[in-house]
Protein backbone atom coordinates (compact mmCIF):
# COMPACT_ATOMS: atom_id res chain seq x y z
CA UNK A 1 -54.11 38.35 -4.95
CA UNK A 2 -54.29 34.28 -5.49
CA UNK A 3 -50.76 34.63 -7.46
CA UNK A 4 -48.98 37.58 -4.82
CA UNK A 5 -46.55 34.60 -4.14
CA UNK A 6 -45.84 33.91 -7.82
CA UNK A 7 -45.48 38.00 -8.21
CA UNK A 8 -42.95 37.95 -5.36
CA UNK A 9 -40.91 35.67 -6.76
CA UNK A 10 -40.90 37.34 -10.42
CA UNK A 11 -40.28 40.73 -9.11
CA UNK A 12 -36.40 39.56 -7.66
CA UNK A 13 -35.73 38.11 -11.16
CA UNK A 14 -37.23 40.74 -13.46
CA UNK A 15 -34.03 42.26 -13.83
CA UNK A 16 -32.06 40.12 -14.16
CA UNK A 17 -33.95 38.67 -17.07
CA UNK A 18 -34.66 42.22 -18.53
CA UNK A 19 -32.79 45.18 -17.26
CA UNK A 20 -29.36 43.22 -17.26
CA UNK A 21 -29.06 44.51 -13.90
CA UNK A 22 -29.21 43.00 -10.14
CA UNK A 23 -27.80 39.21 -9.66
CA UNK A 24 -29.82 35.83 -9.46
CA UNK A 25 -28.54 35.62 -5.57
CA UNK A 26 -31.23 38.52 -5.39
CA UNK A 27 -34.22 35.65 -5.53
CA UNK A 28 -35.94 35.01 -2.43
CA UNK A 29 -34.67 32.33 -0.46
CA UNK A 30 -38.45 31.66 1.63
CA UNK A 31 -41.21 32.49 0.57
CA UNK A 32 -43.63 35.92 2.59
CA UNK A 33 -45.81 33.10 4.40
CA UNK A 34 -42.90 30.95 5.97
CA UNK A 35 -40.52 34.19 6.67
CA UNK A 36 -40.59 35.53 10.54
CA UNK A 37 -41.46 39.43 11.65
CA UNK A 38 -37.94 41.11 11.39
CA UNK A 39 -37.05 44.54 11.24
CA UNK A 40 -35.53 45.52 7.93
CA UNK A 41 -33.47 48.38 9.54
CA UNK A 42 -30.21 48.28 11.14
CA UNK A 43 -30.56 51.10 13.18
CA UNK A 44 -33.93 50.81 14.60
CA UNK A 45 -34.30 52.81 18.05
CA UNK A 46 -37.13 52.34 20.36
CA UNK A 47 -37.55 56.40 20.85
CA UNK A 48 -37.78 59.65 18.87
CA UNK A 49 -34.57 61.77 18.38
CA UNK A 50 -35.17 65.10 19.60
CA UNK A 51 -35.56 68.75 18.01
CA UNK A 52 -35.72 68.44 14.40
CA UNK A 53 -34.89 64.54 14.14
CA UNK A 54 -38.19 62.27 13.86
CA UNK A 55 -38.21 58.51 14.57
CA UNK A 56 -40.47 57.06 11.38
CA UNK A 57 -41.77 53.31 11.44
CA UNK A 58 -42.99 51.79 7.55
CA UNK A 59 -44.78 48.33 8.02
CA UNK A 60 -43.84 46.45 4.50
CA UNK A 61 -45.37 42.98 3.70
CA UNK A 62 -42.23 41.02 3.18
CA UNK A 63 -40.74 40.41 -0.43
CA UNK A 64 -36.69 40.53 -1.11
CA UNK A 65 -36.96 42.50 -3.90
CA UNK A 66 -39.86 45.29 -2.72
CA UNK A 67 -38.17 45.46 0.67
CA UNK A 68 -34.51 45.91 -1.04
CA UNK A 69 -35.66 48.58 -2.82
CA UNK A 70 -37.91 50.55 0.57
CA UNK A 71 -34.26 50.20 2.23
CA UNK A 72 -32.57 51.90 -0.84
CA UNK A 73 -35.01 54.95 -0.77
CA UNK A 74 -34.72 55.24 3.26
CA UNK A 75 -30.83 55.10 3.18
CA UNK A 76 -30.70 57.89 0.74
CA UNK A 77 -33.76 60.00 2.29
CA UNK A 78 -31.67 59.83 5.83
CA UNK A 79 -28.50 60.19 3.94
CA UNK A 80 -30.31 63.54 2.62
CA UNK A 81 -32.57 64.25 5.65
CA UNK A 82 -30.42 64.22 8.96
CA UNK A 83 -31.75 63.87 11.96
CA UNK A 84 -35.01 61.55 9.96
CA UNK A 85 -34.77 58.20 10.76
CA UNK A 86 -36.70 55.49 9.01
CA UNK A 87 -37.13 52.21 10.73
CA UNK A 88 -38.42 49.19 8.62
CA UNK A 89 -40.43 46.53 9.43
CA UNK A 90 -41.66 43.41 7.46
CA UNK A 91 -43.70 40.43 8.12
CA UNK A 92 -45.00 37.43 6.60
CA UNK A 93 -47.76 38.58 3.80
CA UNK A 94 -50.18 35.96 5.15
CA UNK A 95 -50.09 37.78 8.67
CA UNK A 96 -49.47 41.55 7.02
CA UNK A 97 -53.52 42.32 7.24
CA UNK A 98 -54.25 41.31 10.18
CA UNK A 99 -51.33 43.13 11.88
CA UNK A 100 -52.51 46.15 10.07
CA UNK A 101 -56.34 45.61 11.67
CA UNK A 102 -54.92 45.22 14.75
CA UNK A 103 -52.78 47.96 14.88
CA UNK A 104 -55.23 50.72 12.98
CA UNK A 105 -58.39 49.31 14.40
CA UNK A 106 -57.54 48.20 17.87
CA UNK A 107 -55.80 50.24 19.32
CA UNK A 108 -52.66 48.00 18.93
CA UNK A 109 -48.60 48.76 18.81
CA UNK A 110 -48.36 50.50 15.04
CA UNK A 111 -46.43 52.46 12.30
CA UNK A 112 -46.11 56.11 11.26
CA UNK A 113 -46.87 54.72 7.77
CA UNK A 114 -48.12 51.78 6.17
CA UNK A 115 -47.64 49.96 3.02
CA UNK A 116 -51.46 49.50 1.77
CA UNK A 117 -52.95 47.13 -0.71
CA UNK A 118 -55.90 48.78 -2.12
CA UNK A 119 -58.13 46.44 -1.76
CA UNK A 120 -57.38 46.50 2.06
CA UNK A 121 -57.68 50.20 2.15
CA UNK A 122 -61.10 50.30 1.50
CA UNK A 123 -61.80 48.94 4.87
CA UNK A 124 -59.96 51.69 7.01
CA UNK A 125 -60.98 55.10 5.01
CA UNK A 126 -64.21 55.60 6.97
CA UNK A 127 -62.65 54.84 10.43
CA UNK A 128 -60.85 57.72 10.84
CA UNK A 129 -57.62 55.09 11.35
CA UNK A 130 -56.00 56.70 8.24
CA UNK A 131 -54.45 60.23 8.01
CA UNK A 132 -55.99 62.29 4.94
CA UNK A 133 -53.12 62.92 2.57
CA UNK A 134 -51.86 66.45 2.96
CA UNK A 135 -53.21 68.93 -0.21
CA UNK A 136 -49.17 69.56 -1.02
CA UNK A 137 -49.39 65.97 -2.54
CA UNK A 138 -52.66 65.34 -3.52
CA UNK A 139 -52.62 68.36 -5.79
CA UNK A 140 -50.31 65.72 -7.75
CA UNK A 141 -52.84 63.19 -8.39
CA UNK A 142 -53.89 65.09 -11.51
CA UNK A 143 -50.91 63.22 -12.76
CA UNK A 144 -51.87 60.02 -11.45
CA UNK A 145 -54.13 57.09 -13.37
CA UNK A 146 -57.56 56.87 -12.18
CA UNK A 147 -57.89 52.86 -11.04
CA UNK A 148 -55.03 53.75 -9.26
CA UNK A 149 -56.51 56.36 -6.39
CA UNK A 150 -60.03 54.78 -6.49
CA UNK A 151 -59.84 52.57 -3.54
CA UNK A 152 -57.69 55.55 -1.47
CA UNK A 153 -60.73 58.04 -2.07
CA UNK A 154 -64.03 58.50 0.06
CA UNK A 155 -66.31 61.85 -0.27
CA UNK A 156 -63.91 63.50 -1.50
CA UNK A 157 -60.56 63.07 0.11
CA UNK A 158 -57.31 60.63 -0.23
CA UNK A 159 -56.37 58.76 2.24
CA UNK A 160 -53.28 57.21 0.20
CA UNK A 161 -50.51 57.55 -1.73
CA UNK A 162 -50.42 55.12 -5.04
CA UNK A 163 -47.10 53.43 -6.10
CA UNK A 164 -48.67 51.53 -9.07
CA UNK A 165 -50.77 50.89 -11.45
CA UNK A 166 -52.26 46.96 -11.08
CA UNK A 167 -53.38 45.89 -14.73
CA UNK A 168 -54.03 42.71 -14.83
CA UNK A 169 -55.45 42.94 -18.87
CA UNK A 170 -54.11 44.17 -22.27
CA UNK A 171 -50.83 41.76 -22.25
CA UNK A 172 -51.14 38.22 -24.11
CA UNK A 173 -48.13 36.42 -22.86
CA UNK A 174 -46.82 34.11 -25.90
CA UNK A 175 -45.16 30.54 -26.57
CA UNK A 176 -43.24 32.20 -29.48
CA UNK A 177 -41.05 28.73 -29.80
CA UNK A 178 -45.17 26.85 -30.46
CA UNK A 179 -46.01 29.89 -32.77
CA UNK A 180 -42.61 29.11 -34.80
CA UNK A 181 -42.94 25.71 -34.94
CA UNK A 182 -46.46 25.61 -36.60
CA UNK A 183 -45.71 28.51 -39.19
CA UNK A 184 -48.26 31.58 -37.63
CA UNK A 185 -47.83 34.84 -37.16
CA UNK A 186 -48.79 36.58 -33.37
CA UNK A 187 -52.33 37.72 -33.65
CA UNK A 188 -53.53 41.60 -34.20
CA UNK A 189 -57.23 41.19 -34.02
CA UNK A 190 -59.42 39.36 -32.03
CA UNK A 191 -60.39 37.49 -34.94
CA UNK A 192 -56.90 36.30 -35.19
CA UNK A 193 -56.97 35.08 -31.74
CA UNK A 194 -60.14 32.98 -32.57
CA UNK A 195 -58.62 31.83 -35.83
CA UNK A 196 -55.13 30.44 -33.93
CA UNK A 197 -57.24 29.30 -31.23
CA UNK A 198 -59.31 27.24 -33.61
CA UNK A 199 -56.81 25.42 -35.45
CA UNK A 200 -54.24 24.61 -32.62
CA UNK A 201 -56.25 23.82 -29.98
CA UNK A 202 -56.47 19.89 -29.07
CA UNK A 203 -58.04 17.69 -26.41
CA UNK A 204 -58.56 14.24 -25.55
CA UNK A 205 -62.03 14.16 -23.93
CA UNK A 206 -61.55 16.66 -20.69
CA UNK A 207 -57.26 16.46 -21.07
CA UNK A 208 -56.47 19.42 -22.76
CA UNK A 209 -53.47 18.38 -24.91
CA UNK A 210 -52.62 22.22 -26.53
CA UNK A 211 -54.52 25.18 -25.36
CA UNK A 212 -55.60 27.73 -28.82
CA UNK A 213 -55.73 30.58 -26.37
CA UNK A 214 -55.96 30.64 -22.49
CA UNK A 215 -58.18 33.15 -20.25
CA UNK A 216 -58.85 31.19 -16.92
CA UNK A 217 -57.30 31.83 -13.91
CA UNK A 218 -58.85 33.68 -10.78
CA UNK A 219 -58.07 37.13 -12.21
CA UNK A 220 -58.80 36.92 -15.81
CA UNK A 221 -62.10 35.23 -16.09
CA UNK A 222 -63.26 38.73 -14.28
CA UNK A 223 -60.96 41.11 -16.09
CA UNK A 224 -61.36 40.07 -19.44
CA UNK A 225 -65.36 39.49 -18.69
CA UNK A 226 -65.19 43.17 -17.82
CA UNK A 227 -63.07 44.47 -20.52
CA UNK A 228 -65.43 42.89 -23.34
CA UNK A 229 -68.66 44.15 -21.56
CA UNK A 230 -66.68 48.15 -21.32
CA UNK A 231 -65.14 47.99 -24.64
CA UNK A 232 -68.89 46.90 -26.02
CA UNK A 233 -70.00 49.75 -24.68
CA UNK A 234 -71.83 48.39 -21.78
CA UNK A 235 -71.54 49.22 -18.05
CA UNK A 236 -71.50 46.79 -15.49
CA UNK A 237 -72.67 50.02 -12.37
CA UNK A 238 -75.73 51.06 -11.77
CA UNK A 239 -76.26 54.76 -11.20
CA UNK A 240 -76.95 53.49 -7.53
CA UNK A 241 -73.81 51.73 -7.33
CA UNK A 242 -74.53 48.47 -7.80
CA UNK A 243 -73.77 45.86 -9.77
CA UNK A 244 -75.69 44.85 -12.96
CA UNK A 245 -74.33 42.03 -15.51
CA UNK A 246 -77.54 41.41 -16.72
CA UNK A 247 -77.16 43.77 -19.90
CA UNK A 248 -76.96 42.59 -23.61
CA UNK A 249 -72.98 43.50 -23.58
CA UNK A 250 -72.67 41.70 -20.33
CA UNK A 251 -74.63 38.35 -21.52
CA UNK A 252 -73.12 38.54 -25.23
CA UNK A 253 -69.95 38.88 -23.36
CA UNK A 254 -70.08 36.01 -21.58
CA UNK A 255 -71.63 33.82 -23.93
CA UNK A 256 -68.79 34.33 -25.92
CA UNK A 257 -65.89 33.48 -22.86
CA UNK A 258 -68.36 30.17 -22.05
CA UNK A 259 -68.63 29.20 -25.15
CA UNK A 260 -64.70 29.42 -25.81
CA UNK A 261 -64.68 26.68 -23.05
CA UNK A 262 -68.04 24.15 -23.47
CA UNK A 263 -68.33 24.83 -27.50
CA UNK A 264 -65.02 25.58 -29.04
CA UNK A 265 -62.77 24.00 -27.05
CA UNK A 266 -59.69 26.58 -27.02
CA UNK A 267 -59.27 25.63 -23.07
CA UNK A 268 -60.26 24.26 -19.72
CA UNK A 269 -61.13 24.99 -16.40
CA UNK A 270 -57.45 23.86 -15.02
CA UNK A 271 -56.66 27.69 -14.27
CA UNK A 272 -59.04 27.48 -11.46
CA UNK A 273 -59.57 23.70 -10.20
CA UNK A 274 -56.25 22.51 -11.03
CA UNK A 275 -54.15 24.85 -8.58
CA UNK A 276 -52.37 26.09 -11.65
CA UNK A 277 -52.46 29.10 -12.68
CA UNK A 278 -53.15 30.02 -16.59
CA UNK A 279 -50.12 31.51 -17.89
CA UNK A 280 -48.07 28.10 -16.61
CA UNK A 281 -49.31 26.12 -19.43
CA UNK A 282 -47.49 28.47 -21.81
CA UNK A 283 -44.21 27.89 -20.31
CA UNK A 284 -45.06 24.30 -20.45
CA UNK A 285 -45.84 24.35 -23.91
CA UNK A 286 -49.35 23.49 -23.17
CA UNK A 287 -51.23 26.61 -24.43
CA UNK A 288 -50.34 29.03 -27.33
CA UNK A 289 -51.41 32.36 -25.46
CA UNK A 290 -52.66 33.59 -22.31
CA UNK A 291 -54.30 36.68 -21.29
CA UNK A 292 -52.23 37.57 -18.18
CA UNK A 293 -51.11 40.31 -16.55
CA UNK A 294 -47.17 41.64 -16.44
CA UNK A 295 -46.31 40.05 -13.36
CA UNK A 296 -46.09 36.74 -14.45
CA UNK A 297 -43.47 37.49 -17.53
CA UNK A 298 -40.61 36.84 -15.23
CA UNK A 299 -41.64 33.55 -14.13
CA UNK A 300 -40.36 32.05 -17.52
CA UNK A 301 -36.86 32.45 -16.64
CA UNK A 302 -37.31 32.56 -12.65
CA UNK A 303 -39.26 29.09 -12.79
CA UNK A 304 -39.02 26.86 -15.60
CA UNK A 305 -35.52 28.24 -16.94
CA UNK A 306 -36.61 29.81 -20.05
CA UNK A 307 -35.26 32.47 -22.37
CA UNK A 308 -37.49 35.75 -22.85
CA UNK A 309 -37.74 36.35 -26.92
CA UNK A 310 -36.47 32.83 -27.60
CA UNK A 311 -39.30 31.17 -25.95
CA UNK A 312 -41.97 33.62 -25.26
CA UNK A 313 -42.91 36.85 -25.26
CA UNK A 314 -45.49 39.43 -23.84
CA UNK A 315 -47.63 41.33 -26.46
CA UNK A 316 -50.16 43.68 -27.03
CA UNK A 317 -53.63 42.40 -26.46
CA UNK A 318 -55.60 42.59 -29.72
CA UNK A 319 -58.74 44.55 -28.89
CA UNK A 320 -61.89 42.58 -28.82
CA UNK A 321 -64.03 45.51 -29.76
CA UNK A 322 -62.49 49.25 -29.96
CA UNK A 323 -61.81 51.52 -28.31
CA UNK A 324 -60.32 49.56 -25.71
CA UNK A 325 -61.05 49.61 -22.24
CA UNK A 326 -61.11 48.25 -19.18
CA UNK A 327 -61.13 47.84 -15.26
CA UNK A 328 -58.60 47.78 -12.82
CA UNK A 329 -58.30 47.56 -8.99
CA UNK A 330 -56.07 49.78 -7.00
CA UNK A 331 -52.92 48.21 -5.93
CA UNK A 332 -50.19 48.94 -3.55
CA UNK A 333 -49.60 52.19 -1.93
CA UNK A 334 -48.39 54.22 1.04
CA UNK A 335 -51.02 55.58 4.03
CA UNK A 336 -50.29 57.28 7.14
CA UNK A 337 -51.88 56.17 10.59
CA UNK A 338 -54.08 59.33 12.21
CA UNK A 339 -52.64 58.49 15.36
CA UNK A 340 -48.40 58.67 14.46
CA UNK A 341 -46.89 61.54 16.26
CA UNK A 342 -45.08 62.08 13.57
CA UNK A 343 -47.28 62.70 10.70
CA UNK A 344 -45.88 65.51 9.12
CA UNK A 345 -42.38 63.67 8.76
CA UNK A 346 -44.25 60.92 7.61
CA UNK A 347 -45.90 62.66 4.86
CA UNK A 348 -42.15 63.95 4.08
CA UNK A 349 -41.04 60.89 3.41
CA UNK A 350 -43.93 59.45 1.48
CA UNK A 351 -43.87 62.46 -0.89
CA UNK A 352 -39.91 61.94 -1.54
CA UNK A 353 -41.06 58.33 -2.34
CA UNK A 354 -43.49 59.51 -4.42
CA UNK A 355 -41.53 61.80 -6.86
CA UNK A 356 -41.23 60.93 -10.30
CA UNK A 357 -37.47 60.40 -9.92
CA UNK A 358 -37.20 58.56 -6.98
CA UNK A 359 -40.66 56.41 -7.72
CA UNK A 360 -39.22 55.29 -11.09
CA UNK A 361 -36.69 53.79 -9.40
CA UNK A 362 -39.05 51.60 -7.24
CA UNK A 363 -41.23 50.76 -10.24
CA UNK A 364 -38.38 49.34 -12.27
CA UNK A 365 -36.79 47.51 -8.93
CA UNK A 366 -40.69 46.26 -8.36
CA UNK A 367 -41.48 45.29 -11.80
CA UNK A 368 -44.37 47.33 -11.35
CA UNK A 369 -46.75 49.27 -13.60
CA UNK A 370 -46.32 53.63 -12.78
CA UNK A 371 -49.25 54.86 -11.30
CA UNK A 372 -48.20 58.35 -12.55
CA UNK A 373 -47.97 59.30 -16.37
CA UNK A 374 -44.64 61.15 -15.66
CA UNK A 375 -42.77 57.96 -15.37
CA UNK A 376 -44.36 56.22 -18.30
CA UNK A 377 -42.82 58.79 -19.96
CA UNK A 378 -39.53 58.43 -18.92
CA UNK A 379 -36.57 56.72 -21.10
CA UNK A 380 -35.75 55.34 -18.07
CA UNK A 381 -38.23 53.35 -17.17
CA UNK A 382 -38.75 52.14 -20.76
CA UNK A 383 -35.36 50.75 -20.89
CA UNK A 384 -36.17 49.07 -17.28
CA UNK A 385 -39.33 47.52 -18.16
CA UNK A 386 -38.81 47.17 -22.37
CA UNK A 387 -41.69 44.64 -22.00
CA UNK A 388 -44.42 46.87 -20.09
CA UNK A 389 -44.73 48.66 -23.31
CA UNK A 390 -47.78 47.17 -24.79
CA UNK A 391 -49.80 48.21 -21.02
CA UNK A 392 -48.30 51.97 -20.86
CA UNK A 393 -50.02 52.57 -24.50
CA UNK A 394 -53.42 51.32 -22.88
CA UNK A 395 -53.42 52.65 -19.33
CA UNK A 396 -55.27 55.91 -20.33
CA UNK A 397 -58.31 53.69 -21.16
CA UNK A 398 -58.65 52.23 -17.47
CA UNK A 399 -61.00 52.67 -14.96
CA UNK A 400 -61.45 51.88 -11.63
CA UNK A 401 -63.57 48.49 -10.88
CA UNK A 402 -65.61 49.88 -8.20
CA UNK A 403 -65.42 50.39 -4.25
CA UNK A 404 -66.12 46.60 -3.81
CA UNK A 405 -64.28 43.64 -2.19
CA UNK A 406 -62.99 42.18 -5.21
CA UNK A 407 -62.38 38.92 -3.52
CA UNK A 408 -65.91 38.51 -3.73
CA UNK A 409 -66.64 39.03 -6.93
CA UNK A 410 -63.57 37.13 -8.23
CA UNK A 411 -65.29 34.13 -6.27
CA UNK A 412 -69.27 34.76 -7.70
CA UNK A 413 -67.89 35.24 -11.00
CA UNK A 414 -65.61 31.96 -11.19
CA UNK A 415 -68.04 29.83 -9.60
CA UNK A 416 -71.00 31.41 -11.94
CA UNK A 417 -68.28 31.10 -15.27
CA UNK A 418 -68.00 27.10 -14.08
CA UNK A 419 -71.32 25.76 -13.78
CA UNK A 420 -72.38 28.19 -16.93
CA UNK A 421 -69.49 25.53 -18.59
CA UNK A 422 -69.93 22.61 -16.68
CA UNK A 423 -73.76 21.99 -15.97
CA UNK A 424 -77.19 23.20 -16.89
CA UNK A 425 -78.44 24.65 -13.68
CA UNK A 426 -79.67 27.71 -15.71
CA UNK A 427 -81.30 27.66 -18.63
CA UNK A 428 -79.53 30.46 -20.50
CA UNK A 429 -76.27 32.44 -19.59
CA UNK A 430 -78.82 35.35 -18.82
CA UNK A 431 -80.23 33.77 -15.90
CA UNK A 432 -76.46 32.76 -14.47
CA UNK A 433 -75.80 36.61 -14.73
CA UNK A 434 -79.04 37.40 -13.09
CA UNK A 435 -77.98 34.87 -9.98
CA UNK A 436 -74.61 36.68 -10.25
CA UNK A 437 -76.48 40.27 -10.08
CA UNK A 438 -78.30 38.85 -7.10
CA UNK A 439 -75.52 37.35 -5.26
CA UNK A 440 -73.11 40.08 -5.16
CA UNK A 441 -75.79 42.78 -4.47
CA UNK A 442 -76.82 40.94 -1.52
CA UNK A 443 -72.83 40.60 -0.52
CA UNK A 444 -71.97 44.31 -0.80
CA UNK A 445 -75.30 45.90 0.09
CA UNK A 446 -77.74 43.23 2.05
């Protein structure tokens, strides 16, 4: 969530970059912290129309883009439903959570529905604040990605509606001008990877002058550590529920990501002291390739004025073992509040959101991932999103992370991954993952 503001920005430009479509006016103008509360509707009335009309308030964090595209849907669900009227309203995404708490958890002025980050949601499904999604649409989730519904699910029932699928590994975002320039061909193993990364990269004592190949940021020091421990075969649950990265695929794992840093040299630490994310080094020509996930293509073009297949590119991942797999958090979604008076017109409109058609739409407007597999299959979204292609072959082999705040272990794992490269406060990489274990057992259980 470090890089939502980065995301927000990419998601106006993506099509313009890729889809040919939209206008470079469309970027956003402030950014979600700075912008005031303001309702995104035109038409938004303080009471319920009567008889068959329903009055229907959506919360949305505020993003120009996102929120374009909710007002497209609602215009042409009213323009199809009459008598249904949907009133928007955004606000600033540092305030969005806590005007959610409020609102669901005390007792507070709310919304008939709510756009959810999944993370969030796990702290409102055992309240009773959420509405259980109605069996009508749930019976669709066969269709739907696992990572996707894991954070919406508790003993047995959903409490929200998915609208993506948040993958944040499998795509190695390229510096195709540096790959040119020194005569090599993109990598298709992970031996490649090593192989680039050990003849490009170059550093003056700490100053990384070229980075071989790039994994550190607050997201992918935990996603690809997770990836390499599932794809190994490993497990990183206990049968219990907890966490365990003491296992041989865990420690050889991360031996191998540490020693990429303290030993080989291919990068730094700069994606998480420097206030710099990863994948910026590529579009400053100072890294070859960066594991990053597909929000971050657009940001070539959006912010440093660079051409997509001229410059860089976004590829396929080469597996580091096979099969691949890996772990994924659920992202953003739709919920209804247990207290609207209007929660079967709620559920209404979330399902029309929710179709295949109408959610493909959304995806491509969003530069999101599908969370269903009827849209990855659609020619339409392929031609929207020609560069999500090497993440739809993969998303099959996802699971979700785990019903865990994955703030926290973003945080345990970044700090552990530092001093494992920067000191010797434990002996072996074993007993930094034990101290991890510990840690983040004690944070999620006591």
């Amino acid at each position: 969530m470090k890089r939502l503001l980065a995301s927000l920005l990419c998601a106006s430009m993506l099509l313009v970059s890729f889809a040919g479509c939209g206008s470079k006016e469309a970027a956003p103008s402030s950014t979600p912290e700075t912008t005031p509360e303001t309702p995104a509707s035109s038409t938004e009335a303080e009471t319920e129309p009567t008889g068959e009309g329903a009055t229907i308030e959506l919360w949305l964090h505020q993003n120009e883009a996102w929120n374009a595209s909710h007002q497209t849907i609602a215009d042409q669900y009213m323009s199809e439903n009459p008598g249904q009227e949907i009133v928007i309203k955004t606000f600033p995404y540092s305030d969005f959570l806590s005007k959610i708490q409020t609102s669901l958890l005390s007792g507070g002025e709310g919304a008939d529905i709510y756009e959810m980050w999944g993370g969030w949601a796990l702290d409102f499904t055992g309240t009773g604040a959420l509405a259980e999604v109605p069996a009508d649409i749930s019976a669709t989730f066969e269709n739907f990605y696992a990572p996707v519904l894991g954070a919406y699910t508790r003993d047995g029932k959903y409490y929200g509606v998915p609208l993506e699928f948040n993958i944040e590994y499998g795509g190695l975002l390229v510096n195709k001008k540096l790959f040119g320039e020194k005569g090599l061909e993109y990598p298709k193993t992970w031996a490649d990877i090593e192989k680039i990364a050990d003849a490009t990269s170059s550093k003056d004592g700490e100053v990384m002058n070229l980075r071989g190949f790039d994994f550190v940021s607050e997201d992918n020091i935990l996603y690809t550590f997770l990836a390499m421990i599932l794809s190994s075969g490993g497990s990183y649950l206990t049968e219990d529920g907890k966490v365990d990265f003491t296992t041989p695929e865990a420690v050889d794992a991360m031996t191998t990501l540490v020693s990429y840093v303290r030993d080989k040299g291919y990068t730094n630490l700069d994606g998480i002291t420097s206030g710099k994310e990863g994948y910026s080094f590529v579009y400053t020509d100072e890294s070859m390739m960066d594991i990053v996930g597909p929000w971050a293509v657009a940001d070539g073009s959006a912010s440093y004025g660079l051409e997509y297949g001229t410059d860089y590119e976004y590829i396929a991942l080469p597996p580091y073992k096979e099969p691949v797999k890996f772990a994924a958090e659920t992202g953003w979604g739709l919920t209804v509040a247990e207290s609207s008076d209007v929660k079967d017109a709620a559920w209404k409109y979330v399902a029309y959101f929710d179709s295949p058609e109408v959610l493909v739409k959304h995806n491509i407007a969003c530069s999101q991932i599908p969370p269903r597999t009827e849209i990855v299959e659609m020619q339409e979204y392929k031609d929207g999103m020609p560069y999500a292609q090497p993440l739809l072959d993969i998303l099959p082999a996802g699971q979700f992370i785990g019903p865990f705040n994955t703030t926290t272990i973003k945080e345990n794992i970044d700090n552990i991954f530092t001093e494992l490269c920067t000191t010797d406060n434990y002996p072996t990489i074993k007993d930094g993952l034990v101290a991890l274990t510990d840690n983040l057992n004690t944070a999620f259980f006591g």
